[in-house]
PDB file of N, CA and C in Angstrom:
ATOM      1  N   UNK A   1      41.467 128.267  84.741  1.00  0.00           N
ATOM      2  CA  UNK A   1      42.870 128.203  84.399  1.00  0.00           C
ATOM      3  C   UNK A   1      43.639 129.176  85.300  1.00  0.00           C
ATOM      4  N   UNK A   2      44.278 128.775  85.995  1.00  0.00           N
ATOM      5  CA  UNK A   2      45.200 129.454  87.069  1.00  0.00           C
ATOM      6  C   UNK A   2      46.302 130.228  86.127  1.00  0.00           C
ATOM      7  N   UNK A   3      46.606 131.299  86.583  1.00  0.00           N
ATOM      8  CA  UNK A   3      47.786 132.541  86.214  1.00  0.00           C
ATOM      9  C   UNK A   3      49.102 131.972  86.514  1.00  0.00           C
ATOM     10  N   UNK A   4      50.496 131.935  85.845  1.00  0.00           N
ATOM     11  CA  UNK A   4      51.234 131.626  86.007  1.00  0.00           C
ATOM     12  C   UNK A   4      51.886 133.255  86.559  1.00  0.00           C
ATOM     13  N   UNK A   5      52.852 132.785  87.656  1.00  0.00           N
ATOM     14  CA  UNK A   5      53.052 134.268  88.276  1.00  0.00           C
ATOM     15  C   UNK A   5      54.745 134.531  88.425  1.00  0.00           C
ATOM     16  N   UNK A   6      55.541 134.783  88.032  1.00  0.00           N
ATOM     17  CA  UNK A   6      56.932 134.857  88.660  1.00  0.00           C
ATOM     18  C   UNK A   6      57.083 135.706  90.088  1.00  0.00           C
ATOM     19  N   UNK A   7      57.493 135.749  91.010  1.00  0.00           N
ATOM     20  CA  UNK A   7      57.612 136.975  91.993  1.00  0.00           C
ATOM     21  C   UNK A   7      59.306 136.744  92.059  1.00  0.00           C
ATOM     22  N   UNK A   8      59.585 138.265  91.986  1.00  0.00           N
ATOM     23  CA  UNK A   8      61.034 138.560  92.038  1.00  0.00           C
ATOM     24  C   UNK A   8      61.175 139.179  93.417  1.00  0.00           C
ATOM     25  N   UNK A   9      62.248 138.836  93.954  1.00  0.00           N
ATOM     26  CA  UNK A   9      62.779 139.504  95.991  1.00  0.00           C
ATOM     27  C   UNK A   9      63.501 140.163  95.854  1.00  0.00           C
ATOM     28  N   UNK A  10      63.241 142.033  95.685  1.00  0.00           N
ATOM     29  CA  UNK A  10      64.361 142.756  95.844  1.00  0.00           C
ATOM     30  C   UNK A  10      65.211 143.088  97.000  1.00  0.00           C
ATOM     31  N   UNK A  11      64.935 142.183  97.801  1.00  0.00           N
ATOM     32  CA  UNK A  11      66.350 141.946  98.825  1.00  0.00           C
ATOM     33  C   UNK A  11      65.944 140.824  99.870  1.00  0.00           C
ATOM     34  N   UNK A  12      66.970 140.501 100.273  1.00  0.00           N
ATOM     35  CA  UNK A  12      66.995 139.411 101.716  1.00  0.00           C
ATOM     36  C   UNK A  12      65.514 139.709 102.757  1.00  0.00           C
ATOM     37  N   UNK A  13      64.622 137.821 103.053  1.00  0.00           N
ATOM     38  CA  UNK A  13      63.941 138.216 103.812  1.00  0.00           C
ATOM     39  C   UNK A  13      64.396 137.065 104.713  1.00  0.00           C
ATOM     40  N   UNK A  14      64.002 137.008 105.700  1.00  0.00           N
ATOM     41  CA  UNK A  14      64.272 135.397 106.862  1.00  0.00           C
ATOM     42  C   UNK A  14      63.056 134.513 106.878  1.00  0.00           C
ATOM     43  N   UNK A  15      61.903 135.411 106.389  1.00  0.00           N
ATOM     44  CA  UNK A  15      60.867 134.115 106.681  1.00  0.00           C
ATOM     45  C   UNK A  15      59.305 134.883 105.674  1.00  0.00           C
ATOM     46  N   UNK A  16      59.608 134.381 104.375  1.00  0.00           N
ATOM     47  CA  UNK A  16      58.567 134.601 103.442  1.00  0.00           C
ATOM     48  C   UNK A  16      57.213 133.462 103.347  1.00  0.00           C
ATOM     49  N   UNK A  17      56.226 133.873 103.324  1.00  0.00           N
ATOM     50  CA  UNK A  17      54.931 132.705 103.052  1.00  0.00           C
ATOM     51  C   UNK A  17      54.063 133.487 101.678  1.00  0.00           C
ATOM     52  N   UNK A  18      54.026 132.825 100.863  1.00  0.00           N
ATOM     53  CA  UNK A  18      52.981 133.202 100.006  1.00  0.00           C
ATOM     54  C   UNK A  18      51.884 132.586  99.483  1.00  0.00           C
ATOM     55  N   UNK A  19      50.350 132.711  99.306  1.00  0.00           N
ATOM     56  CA  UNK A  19      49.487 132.215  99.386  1.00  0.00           C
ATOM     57  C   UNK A  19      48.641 132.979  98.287  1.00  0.00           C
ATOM     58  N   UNK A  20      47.890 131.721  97.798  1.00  0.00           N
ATOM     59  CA  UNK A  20      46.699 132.110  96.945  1.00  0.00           C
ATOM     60  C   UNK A  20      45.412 132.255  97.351  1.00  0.00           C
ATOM     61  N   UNK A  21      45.013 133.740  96.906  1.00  0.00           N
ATOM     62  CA  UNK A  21      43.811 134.347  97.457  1.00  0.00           C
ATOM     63  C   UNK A  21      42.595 133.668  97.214  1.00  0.00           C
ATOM     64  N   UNK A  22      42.508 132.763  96.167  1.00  0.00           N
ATOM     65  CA  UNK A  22      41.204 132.131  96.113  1.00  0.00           C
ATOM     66  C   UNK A  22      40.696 131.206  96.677  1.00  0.00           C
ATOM     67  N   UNK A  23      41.937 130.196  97.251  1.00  0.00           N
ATOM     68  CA  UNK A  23      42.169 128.932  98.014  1.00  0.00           C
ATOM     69  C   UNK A  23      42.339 128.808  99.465  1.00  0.00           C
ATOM     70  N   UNK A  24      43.209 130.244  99.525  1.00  0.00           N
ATOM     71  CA  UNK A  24      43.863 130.395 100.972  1.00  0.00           C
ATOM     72  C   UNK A  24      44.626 129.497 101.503  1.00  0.00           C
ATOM     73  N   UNK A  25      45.576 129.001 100.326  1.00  0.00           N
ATOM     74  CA  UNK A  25      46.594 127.944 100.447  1.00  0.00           C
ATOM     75  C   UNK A  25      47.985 127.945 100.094  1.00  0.00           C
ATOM     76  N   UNK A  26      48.620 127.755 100.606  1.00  0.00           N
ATOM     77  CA  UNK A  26      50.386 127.788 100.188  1.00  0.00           C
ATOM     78  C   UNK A  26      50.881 127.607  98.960  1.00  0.00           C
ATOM     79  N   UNK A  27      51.346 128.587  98.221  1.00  0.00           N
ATOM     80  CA  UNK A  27      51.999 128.276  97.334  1.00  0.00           C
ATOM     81  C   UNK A  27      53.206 127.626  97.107  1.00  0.00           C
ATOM     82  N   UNK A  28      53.300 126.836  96.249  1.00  0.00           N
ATOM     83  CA  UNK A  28      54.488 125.788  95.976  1.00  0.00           C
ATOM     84  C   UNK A  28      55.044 126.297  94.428  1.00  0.00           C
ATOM     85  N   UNK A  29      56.741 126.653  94.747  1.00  0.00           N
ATOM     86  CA  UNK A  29      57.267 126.893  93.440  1.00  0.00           C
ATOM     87  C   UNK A  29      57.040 125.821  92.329  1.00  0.00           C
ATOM     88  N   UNK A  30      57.186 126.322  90.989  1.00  0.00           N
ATOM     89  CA  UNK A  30      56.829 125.203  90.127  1.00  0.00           C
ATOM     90  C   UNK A  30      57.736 124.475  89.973  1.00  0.00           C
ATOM     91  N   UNK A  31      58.895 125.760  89.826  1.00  0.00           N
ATOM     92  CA  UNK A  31      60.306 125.142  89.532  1.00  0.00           C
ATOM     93  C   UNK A  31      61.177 124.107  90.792  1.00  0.00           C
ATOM     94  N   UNK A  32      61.066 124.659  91.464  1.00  0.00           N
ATOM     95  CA  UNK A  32      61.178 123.156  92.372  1.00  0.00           C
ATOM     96  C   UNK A  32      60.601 122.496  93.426  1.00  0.00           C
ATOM     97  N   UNK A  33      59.174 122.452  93.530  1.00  0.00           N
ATOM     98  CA  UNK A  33      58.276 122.325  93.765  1.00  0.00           C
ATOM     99  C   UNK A  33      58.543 122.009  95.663  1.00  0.00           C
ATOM    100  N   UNK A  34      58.506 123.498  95.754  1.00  0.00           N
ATOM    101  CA  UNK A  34      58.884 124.055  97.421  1.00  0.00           C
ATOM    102  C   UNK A  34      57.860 124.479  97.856  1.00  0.00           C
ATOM    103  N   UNK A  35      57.436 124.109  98.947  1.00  0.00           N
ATOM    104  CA  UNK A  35      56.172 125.305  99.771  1.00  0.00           C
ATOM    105  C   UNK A  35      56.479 126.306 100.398  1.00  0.00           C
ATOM    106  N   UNK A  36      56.116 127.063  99.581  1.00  0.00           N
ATOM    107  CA  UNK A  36      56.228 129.052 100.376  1.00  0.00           C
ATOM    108  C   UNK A  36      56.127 129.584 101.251  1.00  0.00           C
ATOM    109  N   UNK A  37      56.070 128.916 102.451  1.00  0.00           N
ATOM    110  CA  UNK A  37      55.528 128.787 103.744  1.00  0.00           C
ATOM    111  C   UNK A  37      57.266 129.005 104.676  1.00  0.00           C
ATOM    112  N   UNK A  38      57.131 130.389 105.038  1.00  0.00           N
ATOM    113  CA  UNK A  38      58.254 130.361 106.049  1.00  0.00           C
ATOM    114  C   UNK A  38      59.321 130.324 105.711  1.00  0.00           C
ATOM    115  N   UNK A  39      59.930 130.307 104.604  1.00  0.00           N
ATOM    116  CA  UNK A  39      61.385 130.333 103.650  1.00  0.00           C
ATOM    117  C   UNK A  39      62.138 131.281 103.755  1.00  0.00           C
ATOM    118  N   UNK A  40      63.688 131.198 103.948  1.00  0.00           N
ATOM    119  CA  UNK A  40      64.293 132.103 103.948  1.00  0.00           C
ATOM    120  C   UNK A  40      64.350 132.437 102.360  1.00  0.00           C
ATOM    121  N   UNK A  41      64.875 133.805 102.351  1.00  0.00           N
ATOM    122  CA  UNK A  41      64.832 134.171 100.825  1.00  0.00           C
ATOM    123  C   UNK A  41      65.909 135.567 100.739  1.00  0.00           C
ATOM    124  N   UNK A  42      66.720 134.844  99.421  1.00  0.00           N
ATOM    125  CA  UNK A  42      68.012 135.829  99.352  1.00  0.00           C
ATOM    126  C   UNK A  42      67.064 136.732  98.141  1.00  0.00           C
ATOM    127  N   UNK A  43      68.021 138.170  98.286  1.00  0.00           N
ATOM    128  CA  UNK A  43      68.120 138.939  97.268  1.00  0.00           C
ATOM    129  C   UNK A  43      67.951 138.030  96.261  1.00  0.00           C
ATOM    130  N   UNK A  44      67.464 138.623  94.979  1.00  0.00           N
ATOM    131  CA  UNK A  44      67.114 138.317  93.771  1.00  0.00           C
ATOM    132  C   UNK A  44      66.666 136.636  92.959  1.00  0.00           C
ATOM    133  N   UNK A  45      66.166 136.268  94.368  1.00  0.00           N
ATOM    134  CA  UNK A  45      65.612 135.027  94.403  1.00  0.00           C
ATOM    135  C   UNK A  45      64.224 135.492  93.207  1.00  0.00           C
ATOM    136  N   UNK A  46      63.815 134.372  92.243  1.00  0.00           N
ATOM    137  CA  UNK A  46      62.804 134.304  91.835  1.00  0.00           C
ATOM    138  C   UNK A  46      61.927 133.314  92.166  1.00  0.00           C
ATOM    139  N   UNK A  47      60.619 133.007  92.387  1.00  0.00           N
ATOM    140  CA  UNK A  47      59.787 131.943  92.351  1.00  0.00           C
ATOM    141  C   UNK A  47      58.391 131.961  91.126  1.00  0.00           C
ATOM    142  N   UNK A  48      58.004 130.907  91.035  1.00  0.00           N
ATOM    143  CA  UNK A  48      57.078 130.795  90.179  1.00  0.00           C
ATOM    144  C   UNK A  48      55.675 130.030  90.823  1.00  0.00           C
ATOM    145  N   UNK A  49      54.827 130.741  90.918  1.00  0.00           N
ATOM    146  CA  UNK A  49      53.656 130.238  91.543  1.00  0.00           C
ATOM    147  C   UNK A  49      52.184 129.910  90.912  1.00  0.00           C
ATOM    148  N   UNK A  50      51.025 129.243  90.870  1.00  0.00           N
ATOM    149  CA  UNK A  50      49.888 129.399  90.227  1.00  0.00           C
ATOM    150  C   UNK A  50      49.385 129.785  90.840  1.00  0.00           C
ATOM    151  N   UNK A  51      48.235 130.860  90.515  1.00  0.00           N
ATOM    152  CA  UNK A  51      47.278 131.449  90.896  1.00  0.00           C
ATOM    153  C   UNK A  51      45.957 131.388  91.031  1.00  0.00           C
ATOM    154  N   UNK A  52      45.196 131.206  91.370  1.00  0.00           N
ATOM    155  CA  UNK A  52      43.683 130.820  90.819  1.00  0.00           C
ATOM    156  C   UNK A  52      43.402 132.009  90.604  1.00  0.00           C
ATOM    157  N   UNK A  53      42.209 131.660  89.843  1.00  0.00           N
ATOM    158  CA  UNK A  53      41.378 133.362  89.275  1.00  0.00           C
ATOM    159  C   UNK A  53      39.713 132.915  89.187  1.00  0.00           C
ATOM    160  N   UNK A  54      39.528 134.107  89.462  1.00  0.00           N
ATOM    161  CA  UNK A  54      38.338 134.348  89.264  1.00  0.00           C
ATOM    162  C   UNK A  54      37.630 134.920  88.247  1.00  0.00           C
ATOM    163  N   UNK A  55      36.916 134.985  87.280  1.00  0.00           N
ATOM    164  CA  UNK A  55      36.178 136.024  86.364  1.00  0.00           C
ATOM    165  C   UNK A  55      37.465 136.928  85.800  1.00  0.00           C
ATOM    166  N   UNK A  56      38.458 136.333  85.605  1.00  0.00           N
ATOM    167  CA  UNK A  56      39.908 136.658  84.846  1.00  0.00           C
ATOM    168  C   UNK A  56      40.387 137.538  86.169  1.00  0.00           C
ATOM    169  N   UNK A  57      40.537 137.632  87.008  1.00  0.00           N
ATOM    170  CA  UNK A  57      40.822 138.022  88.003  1.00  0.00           C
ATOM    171  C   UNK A  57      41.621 137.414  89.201  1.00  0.00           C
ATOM    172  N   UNK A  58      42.713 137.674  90.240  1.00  0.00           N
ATOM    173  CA  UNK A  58      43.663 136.856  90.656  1.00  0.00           C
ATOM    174  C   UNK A  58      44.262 137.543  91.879  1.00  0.00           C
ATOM    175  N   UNK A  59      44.981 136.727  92.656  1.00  0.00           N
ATOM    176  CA  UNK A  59      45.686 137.614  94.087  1.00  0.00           C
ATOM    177  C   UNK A  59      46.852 137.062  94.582  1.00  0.00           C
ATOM    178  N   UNK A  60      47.834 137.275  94.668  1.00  0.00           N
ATOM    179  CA  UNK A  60      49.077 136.885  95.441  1.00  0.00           C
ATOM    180  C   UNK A  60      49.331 137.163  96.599  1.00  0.00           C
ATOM    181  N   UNK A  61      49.154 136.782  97.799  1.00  0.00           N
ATOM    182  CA  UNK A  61      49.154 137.389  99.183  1.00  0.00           C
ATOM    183  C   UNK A  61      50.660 137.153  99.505  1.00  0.00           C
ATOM    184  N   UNK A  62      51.460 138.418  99.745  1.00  0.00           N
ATOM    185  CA  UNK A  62      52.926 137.846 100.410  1.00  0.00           C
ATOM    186  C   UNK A  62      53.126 137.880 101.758  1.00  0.00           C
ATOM    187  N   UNK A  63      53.319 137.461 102.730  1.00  0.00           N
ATOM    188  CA  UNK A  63      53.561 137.721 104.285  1.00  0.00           C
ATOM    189  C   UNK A  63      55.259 137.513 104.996  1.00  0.00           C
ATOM    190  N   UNK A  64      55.623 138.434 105.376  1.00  0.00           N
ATOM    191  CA  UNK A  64      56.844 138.613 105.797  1.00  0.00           C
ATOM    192  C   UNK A  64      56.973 138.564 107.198  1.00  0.00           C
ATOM    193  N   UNK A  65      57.745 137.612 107.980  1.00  0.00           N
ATOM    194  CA  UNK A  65      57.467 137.644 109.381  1.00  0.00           C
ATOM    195  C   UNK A  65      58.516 138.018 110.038  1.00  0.00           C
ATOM    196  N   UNK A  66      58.517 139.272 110.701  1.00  0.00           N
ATOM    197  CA  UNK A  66      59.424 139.662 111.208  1.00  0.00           C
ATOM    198  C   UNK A  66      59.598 139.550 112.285  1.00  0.00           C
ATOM    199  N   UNK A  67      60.660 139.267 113.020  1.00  0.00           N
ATOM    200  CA  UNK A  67      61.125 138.783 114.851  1.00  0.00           C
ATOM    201  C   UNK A  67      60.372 140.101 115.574  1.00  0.00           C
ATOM    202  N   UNK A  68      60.147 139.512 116.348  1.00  0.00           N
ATOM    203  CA  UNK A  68      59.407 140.502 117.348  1.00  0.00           C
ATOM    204  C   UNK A  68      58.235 141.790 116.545  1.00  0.00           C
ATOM    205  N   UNK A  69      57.721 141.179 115.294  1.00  0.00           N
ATOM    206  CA  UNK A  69      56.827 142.792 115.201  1.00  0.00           C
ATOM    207  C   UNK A  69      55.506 141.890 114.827  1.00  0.00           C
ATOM    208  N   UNK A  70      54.588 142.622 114.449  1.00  0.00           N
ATOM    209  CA  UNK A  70      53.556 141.822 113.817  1.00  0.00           C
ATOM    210  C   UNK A  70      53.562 142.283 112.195  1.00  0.00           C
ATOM    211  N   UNK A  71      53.303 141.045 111.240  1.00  0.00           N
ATOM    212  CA  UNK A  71      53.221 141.001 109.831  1.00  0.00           C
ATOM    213  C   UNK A  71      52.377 141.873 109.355  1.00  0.00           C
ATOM    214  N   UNK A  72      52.496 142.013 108.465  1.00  0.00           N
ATOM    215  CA  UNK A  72      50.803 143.150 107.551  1.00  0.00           C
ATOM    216  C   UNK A  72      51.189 142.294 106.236  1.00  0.00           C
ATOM    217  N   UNK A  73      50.516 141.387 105.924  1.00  0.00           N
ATOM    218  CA  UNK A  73      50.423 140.809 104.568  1.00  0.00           C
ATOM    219  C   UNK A  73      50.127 141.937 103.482  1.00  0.00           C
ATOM    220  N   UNK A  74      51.304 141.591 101.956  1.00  0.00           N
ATOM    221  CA  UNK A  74      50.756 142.512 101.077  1.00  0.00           C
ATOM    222  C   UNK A  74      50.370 141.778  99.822  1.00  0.00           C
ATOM    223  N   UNK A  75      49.658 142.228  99.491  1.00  0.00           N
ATOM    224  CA  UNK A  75      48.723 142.180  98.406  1.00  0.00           C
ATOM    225  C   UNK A  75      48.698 142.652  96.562  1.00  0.00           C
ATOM    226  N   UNK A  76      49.178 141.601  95.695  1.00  0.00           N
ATOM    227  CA  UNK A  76      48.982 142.079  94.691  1.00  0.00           C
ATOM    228  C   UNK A  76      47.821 141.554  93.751  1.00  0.00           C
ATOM    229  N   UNK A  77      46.995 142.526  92.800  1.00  0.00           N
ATOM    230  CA  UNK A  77      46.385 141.961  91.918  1.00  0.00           C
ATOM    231  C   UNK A  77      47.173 141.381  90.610  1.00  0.00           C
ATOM    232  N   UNK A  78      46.389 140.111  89.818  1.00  0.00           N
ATOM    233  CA  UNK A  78      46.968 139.629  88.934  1.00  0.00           C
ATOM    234  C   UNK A  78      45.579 139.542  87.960  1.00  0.00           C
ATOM    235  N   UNK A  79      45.528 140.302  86.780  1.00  0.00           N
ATOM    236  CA  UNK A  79      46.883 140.549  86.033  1.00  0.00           C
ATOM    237  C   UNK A  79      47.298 141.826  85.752  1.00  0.00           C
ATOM    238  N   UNK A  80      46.556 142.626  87.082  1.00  0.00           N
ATOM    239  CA  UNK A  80      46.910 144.085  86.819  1.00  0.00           C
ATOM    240  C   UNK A  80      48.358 144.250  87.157  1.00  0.00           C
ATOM    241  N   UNK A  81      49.020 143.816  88.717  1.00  0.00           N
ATOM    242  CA  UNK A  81      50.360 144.299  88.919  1.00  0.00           C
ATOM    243  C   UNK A  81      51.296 143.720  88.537  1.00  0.00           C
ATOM    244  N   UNK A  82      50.639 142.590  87.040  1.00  0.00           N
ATOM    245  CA  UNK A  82      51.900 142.428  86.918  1.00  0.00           C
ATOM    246  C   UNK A  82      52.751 143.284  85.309  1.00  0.00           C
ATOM    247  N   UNK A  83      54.207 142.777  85.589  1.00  0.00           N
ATOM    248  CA  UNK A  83      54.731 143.309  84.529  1.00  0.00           C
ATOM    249  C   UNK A  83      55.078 143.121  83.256  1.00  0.00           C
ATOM    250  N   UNK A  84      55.662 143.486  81.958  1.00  0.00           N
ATOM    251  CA  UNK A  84      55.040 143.219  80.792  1.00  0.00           C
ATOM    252  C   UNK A  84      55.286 141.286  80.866  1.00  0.00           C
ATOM    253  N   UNK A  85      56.813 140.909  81.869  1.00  0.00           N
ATOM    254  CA  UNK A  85      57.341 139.430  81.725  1.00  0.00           C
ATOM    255  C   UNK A  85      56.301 138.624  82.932  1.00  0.00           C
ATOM    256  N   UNK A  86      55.180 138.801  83.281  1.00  0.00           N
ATOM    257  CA  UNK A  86      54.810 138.348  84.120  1.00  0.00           C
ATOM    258  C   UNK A  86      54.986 138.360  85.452  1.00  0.00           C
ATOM    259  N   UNK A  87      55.893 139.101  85.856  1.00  0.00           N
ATOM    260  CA  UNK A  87      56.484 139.205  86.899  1.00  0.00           C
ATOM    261  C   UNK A  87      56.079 140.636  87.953  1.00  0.00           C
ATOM    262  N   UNK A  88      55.968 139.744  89.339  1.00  0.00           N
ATOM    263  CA  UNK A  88      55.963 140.836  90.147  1.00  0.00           C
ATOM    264  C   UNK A  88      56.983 141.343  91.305  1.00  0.00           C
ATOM    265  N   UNK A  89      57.136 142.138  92.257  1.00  0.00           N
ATOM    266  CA  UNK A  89      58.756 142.724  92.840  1.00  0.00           C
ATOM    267  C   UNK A  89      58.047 142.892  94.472  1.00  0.00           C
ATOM    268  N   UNK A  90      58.572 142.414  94.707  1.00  0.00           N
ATOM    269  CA  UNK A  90      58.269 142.191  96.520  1.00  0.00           C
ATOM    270  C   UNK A  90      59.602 142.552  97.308  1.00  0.00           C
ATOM    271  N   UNK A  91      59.598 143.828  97.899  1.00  0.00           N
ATOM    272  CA  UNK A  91      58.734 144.391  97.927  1.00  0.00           C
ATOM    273  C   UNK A  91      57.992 145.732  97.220  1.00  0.00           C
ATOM    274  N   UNK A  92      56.997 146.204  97.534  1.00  0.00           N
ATOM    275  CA  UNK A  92      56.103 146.972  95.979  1.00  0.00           C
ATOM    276  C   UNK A  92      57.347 147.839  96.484  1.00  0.00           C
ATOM    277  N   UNK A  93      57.214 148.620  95.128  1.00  0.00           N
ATOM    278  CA  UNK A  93      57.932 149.822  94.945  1.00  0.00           C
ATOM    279  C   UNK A  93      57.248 151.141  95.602  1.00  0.00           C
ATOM    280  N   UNK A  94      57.956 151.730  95.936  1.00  0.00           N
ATOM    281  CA  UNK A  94      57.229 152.896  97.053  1.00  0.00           C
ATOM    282  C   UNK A  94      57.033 154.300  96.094  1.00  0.00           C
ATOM    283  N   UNK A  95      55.699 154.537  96.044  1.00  0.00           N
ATOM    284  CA  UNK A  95      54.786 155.442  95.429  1.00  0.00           C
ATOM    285  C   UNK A  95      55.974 157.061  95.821  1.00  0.00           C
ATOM    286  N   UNK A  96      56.370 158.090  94.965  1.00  0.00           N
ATOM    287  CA  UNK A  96      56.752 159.073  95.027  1.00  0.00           C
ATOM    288  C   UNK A  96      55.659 160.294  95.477  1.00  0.00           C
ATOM    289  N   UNK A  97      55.871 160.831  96.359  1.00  0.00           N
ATOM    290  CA  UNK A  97      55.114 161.334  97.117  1.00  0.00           C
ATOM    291  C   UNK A  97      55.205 163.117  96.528  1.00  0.00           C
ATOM    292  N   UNK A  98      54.003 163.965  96.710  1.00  0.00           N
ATOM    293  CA  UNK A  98      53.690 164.765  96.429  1.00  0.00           C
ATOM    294  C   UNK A  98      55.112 165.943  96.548  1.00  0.00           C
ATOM    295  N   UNK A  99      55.632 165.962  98.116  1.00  0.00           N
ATOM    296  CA  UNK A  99      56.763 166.558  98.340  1.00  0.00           C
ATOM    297  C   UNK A  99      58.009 166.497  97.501  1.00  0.00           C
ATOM    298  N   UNK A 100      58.378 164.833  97.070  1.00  0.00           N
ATOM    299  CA  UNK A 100      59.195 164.400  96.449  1.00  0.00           C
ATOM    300  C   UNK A 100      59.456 165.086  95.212  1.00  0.00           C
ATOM    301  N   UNK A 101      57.816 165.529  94.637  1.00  0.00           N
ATOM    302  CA  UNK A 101      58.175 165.655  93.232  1.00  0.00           C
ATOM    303  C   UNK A 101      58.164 167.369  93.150  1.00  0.00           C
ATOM    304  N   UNK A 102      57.834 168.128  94.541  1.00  0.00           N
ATOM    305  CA  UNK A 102      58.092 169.724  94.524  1.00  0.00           C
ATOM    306  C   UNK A 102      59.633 169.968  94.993  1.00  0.00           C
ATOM    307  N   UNK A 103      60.687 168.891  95.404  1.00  0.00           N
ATOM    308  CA  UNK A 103      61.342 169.143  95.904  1.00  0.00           C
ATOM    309  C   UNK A 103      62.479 168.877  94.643  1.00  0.00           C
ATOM    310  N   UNK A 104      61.511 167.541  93.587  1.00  0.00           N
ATOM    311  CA  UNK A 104      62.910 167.918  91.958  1.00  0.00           C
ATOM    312  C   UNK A 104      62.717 168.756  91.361  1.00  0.00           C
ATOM    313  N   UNK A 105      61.428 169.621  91.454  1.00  0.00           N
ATOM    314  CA  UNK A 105      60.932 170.631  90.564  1.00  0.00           C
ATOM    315  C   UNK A 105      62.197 171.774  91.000  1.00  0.00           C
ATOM    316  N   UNK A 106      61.988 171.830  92.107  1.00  0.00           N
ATOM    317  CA  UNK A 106      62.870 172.934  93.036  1.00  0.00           C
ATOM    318  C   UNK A 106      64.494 172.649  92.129  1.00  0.00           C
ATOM    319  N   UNK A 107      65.063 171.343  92.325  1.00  0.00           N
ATOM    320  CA  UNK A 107      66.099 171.062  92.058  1.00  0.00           C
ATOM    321  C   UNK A 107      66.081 171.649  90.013  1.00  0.00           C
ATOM    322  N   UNK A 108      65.589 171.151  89.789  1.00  0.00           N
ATOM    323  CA  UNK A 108      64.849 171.421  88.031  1.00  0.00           C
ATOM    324  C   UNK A 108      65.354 173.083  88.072  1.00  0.00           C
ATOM    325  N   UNK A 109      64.712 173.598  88.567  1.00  0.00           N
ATOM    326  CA  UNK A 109      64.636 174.936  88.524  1.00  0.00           C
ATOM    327  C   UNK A 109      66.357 175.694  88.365  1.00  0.00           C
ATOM    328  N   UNK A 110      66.571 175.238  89.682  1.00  0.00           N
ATOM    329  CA  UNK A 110      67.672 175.610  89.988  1.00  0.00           C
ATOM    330  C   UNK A 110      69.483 175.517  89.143  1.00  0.00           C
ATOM    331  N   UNK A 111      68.801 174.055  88.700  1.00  0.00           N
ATOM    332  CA  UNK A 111      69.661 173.935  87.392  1.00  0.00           C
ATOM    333  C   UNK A 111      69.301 174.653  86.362  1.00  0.00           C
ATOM    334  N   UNK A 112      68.344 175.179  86.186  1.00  0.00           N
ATOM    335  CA  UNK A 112      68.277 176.118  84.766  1.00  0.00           C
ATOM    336  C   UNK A 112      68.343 177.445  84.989  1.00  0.00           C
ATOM    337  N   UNK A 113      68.493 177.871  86.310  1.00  0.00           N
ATOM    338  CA  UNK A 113      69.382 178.963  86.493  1.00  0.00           C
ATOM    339  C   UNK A 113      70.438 178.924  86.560  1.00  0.00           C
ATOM    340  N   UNK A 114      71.255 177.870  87.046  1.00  0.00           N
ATOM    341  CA  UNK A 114      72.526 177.893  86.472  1.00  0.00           C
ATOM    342  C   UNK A 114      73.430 177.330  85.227  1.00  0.00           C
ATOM    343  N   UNK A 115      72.620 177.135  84.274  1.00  0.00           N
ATOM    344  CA  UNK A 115      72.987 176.784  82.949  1.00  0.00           C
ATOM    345  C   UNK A 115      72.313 178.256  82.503  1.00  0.00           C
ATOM    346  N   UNK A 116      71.031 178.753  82.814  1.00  0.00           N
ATOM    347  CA  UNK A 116      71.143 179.642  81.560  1.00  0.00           C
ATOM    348  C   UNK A 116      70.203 179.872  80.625  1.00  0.00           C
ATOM    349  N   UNK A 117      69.770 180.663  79.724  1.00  0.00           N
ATOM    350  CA  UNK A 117      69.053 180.455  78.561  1.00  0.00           C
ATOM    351  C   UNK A 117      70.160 179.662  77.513  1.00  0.00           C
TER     352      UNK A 117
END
């Protein structure tokens, strides 16, 4: 039984392909039964895709092709990345980095010296 998958586009791409990891085949929206292959894609576009799975296990490959660079396909697991509505956000959200979080501490601080006990 294949995973039903939503993927949400948090912004404009020119040329999206998405593919299922078990098949290594193009996904086609359900909802209007489009092949994922090379599509332009606005901001807050949703699609709906099936997944195959394995041993309850699953993969969404997204590939973004950009003019003049080379692609790096990304990769989500299903049904770990997705969210509580089924849904996943392309592109991933970018991990807060070690610095990031000494640099609100810093900020943290600083406000409670100037507020005070």
């Amino acid at each position: 039984m294949p995973y039903k998958v939503s993927i949400y586009f948090a912004k404009d791409y020119a040329s999206i392909t998405v593919k299922d990891w078990l098949s290594d085949s193009i996904c086609m929206d359900i909802l209007t039964d489009t092949e994922l292959k090379c599509v332009a894609v606005k901001k807050s576009a949703t699609f709906q895709v099936l997944i195959g799975q394995k041993n309850n296990v699953g993969e969404v490959i997204i590939d973004e092709a950009a003019a003049g660079a080379t692609s790096i396909p990304t990769s989500y697991k299903i049904p770990a990345e997705l969210d509580a509505t089924g849904t996943i956000t392309f592109p991933k959200p970018a991990a807060v980095s070690q610095s990031d979080i000494g640099k609100l501490t810093e900020e943290i601080e600083a406000i409670k010296q100037r507020i005070g006990p």
